[in-house]
Protein backbone atom coordinates (compact mmCIF):
# COMPACT_ATOMS: atom_id res chain seq x y z
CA UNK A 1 14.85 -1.75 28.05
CA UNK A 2 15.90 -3.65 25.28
CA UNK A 3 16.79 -1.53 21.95
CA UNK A 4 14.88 -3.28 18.77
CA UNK A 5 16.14 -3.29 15.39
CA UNK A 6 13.20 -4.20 12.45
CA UNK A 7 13.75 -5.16 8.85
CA UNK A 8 11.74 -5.41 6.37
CA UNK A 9 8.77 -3.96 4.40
CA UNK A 10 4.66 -3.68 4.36
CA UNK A 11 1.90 -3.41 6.27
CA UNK A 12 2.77 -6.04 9.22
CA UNK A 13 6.38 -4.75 9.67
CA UNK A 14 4.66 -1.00 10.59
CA UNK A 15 2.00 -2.99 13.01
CA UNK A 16 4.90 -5.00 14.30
CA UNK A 17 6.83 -1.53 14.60
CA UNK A 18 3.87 0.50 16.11
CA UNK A 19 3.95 -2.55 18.60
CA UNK A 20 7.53 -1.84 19.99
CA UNK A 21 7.08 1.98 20.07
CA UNK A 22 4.28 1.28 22.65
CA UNK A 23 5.57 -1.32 24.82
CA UNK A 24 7.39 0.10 27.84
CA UNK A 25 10.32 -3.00 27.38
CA UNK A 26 11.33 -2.53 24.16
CA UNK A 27 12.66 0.59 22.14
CA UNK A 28 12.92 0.74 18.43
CA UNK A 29 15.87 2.56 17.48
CA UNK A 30 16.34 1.48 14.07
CA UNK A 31 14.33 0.15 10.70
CA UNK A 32 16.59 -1.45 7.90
CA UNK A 33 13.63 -0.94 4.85
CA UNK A 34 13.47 -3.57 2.04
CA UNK A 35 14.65 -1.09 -0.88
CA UNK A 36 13.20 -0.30 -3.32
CA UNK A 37 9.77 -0.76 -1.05
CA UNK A 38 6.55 -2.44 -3.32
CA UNK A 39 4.75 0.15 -4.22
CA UNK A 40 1.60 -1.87 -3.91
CA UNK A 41 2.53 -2.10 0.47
CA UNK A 42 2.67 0.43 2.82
CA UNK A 43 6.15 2.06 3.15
CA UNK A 44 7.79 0.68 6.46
CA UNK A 45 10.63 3.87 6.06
CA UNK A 46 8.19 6.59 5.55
CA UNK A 47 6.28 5.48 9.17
CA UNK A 48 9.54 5.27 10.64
CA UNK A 49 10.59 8.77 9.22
CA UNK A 50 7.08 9.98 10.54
CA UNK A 51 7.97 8.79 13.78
CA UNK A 52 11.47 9.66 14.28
CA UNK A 53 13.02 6.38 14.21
CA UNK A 54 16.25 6.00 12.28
CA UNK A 55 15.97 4.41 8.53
CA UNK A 56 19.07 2.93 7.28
CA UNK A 57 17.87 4.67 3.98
CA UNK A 58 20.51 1.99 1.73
CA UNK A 59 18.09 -1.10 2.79
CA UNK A 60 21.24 -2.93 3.10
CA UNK A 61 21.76 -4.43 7.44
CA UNK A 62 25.65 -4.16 6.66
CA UNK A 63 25.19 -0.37 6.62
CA UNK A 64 23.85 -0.24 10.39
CA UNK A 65 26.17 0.60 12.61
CA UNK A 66 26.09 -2.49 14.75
CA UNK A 67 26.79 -4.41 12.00
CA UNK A 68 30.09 -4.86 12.35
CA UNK A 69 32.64 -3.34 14.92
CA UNK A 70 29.94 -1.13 16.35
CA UNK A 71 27.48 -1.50 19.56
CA UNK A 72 25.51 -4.72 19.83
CA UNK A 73 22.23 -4.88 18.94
CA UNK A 74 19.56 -5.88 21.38
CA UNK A 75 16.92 -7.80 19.37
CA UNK A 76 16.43 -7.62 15.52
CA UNK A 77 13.24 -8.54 13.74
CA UNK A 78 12.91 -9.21 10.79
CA UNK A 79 9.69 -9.03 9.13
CA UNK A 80 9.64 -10.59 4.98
CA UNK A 81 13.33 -8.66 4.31
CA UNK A 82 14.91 -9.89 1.54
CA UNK A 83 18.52 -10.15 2.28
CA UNK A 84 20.31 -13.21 3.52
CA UNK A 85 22.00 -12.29 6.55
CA UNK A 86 25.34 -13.21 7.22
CA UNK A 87 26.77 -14.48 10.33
CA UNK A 88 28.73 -10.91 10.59
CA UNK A 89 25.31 -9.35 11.65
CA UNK A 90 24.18 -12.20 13.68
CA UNK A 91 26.77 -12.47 16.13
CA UNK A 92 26.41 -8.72 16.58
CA UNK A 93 22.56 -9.26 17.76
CA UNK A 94 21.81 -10.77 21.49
CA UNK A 95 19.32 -12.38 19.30
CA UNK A 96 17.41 -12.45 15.70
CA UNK A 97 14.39 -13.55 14.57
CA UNK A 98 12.18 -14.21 11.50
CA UNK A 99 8.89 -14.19 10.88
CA UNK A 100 8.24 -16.72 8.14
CA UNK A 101 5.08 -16.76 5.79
CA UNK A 102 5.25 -20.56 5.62
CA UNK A 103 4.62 -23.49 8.45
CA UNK A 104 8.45 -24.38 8.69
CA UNK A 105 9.97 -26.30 8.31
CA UNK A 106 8.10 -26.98 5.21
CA UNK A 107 8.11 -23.79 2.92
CA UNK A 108 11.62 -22.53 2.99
CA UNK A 109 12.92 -20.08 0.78
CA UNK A 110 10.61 -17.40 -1.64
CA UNK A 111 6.89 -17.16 -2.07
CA UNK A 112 5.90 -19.59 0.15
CA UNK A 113 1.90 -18.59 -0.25
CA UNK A 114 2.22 -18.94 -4.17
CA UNK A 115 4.07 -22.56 -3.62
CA UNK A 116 1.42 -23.60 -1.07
CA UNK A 117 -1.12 -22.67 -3.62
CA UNK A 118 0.54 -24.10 -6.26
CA UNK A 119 0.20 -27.71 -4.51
CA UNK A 120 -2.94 -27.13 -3.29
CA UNK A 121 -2.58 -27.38 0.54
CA UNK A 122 -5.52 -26.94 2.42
CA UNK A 123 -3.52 -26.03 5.07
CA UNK A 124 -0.31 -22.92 5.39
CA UNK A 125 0.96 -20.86 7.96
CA UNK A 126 3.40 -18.43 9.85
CA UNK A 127 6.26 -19.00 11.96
CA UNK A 128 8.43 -17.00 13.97
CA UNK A 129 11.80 -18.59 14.24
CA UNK A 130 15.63 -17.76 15.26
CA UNK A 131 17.86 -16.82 12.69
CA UNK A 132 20.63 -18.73 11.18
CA UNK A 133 23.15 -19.04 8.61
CA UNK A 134 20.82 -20.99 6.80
CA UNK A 135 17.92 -20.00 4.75
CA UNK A 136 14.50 -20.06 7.17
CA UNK A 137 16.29 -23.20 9.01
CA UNK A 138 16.62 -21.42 12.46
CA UNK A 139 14.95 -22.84 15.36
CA UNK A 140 11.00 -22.67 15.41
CA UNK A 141 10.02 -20.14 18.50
CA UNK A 142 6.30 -20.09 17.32
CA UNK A 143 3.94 -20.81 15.06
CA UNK A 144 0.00 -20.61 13.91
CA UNK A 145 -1.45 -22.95 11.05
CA UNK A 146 -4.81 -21.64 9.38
CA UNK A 147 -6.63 -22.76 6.52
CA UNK A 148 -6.56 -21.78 2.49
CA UNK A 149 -8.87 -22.84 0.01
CA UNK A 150 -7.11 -23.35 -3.30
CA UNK A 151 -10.12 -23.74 -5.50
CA UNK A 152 -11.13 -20.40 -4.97
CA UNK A 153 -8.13 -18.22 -2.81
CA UNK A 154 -5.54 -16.01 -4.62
CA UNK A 155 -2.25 -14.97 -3.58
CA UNK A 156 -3.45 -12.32 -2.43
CA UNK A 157 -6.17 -14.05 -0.32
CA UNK A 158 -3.99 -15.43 1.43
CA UNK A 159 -1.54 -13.20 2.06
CA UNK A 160 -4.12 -10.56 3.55
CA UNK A 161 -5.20 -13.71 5.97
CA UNK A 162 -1.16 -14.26 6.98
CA UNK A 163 -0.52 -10.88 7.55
CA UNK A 164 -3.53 -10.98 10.33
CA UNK A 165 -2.56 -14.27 11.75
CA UNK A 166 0.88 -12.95 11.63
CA UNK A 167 0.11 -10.34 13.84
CA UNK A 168 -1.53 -12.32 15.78
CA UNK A 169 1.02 -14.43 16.63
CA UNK A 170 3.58 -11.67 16.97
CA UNK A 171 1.51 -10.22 19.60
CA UNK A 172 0.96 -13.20 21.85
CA UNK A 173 4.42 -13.96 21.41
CA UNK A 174 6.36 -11.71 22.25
CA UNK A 175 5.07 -10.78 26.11
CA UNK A 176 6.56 -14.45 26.84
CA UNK A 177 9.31 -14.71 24.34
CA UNK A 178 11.78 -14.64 27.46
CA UNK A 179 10.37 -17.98 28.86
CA UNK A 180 10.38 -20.01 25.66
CA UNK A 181 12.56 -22.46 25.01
CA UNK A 182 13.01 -22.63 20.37
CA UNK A 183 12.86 -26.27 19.49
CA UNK A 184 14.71 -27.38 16.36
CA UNK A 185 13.13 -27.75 13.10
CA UNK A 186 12.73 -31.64 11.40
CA UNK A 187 15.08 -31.66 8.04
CA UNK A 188 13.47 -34.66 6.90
CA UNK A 189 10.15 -32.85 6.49
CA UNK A 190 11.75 -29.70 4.61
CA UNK A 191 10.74 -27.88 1.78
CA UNK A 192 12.55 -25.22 -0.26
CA UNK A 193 11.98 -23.07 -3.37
CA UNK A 194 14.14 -20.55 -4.74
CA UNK A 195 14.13 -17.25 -6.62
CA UNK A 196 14.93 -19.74 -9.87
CA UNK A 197 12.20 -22.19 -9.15
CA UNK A 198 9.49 -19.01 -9.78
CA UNK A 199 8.85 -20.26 -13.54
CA UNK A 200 7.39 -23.21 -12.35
CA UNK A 201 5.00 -21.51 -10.34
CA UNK A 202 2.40 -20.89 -13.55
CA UNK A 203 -0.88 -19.40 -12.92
CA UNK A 204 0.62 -18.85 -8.94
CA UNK A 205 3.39 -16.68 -9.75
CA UNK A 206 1.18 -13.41 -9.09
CA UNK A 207 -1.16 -12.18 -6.93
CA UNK A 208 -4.17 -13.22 -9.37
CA UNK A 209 -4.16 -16.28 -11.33
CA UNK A 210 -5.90 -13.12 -14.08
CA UNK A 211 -2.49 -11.22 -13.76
CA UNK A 212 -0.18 -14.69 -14.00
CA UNK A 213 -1.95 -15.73 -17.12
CA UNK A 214 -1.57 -11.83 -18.49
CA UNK A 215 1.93 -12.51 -18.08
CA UNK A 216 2.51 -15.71 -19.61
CA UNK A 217 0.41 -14.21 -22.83
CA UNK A 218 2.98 -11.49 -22.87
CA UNK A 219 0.28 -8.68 -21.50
C-alpha cells in the first residue's frame, strides 16, 4: 500500500482526500493544509481532523516529518497549495504531483482562471503534472481541456466547472497512473503570471467582475 501525503486547500483537495481513504492501494497518512484556509472553501484540515488523519497544523511541508532526514514519503499530492516546494522535499517523495488549474504548459504561475479570462480564451483547463524545481514546469501526466465563455463566465464560473473536471480527471487517472509514461512540457508555448502581475488583472482580479470593480472604487 502506498502511504499518500495531500497538500493543499478546498473543496477538491477533501474529494481528492475522501478518494484515497477509500481505495484499498493507497493510505493517506498525512494533509499539509494551505494556512490560513479561505474562509469562503471548505476546510481540507478540519475533514482530515474529522477523520483521523494527521494535519501538519503549521501549513508549512518543511514541518512534516519526511521532509527532511525522516522516512520517505510514498506519493504527495498536491492539490492548489501555495508553497513552492523545494528540492529538499522532493527528493524525499518516490514521487510528487500537481494538479494545475491551467492547460500547461500555458498558464503557469497564480490565478490561472482570472488570466484565462482576462484574454478571453474560449478554451482553459486542468493538468496533473510531476513536480519540479520549477514553477508548474514538471512533466505533463494528464490533462482535460473544457470550454469558458468570457462574455458571460466569472471567476467563479469557472472555477466551480475546474474543480468538477478536476475531479474528473483525478479519478480516471489515478487507477492507471502506474502505466503512464509523463511527457515533457513545450517551453516555447509557455505562459507565466506572478503574484506581482495581479494589478493587471482589472475587472478579473476577483471572483465577480461586481466585486473587482468594488475594489478598484475603493469599496
Amino acid at each position: 500500500m502506498v502511504e499518500v501525503t495531500l497538500l493543499g486547500k478546498g473543496t477538491l483537495a477533501i474529494r481528492i482526500g475522501e478518494w484515497f481513504r477509500a481505495s484499498p492501494e493507497f493510505e493517506l497518512v498525512e494533509v499539509i493544509p494551505v494556512v490560513p484556509e479561505p474562509a469562503w472553501s471548505d476546510s481540507l484540515a478540519a475533514w482530515a481532523r474529522d477523520h483521523d488523519v494527521h494535519v501538519v497544523e503549521t501549513g508549512d511541508y518543511r514541518d512534516h516529518p519526511g521532509a527532511a532526514d525522516g522516512p520517505r514519503t510514498g506519493l504527495a499530492v498536491s492539490v492548489f497549495y501555495d508553497r513552492i516546494v523545494r528540492p529538499s522535499f522532493i527528493q524525499r517523495c518516490d514521487r510528487i504531483l500537481n494538479l494545475h488549474n491551467g492547460p500547461l504548459p500555458r498558464y503557469r504561475g497564480v490565478a490561472p482562471i482570472n488570466w484565462a479570462l482576462k484574454n478571453r480564451e474560449s478554451s482553459h483547463g486542468v493538468t496533473i503534472h510531476e513536480i519540479t524545481p520549477g514553477i508548474d514546469d514538471g512533466p505533463i501526466v494528464a490533462q482535460l481541456q473544457y470550454s469558458i465563455y468570457p462574455a458571460r463566465d466569472e471567476v467563479c464560473d469557472v472555477y466551480a466547472r475546474a474543480l468538477a473536471y478536476g475531479y474528473v480527471l483525478f479519478e480516471q487517472t489515478m487507477p492507471i497512473l502506474d502505466s503512464i509514461e509523463p511527457r515533457p512540457q513545450d517551453d516555447s508555448q509557455a505562459t507565466y503570471y506572478s503574484a506581482a502581475d495581479s494589478e493587471r488583472l482589472g475587472e478579473r482580479r476577483d471572483f465577480t467582475r461586481e466585486l473587482s470593480l468594488a475594489r478598484a472604487a475603493g469599496g
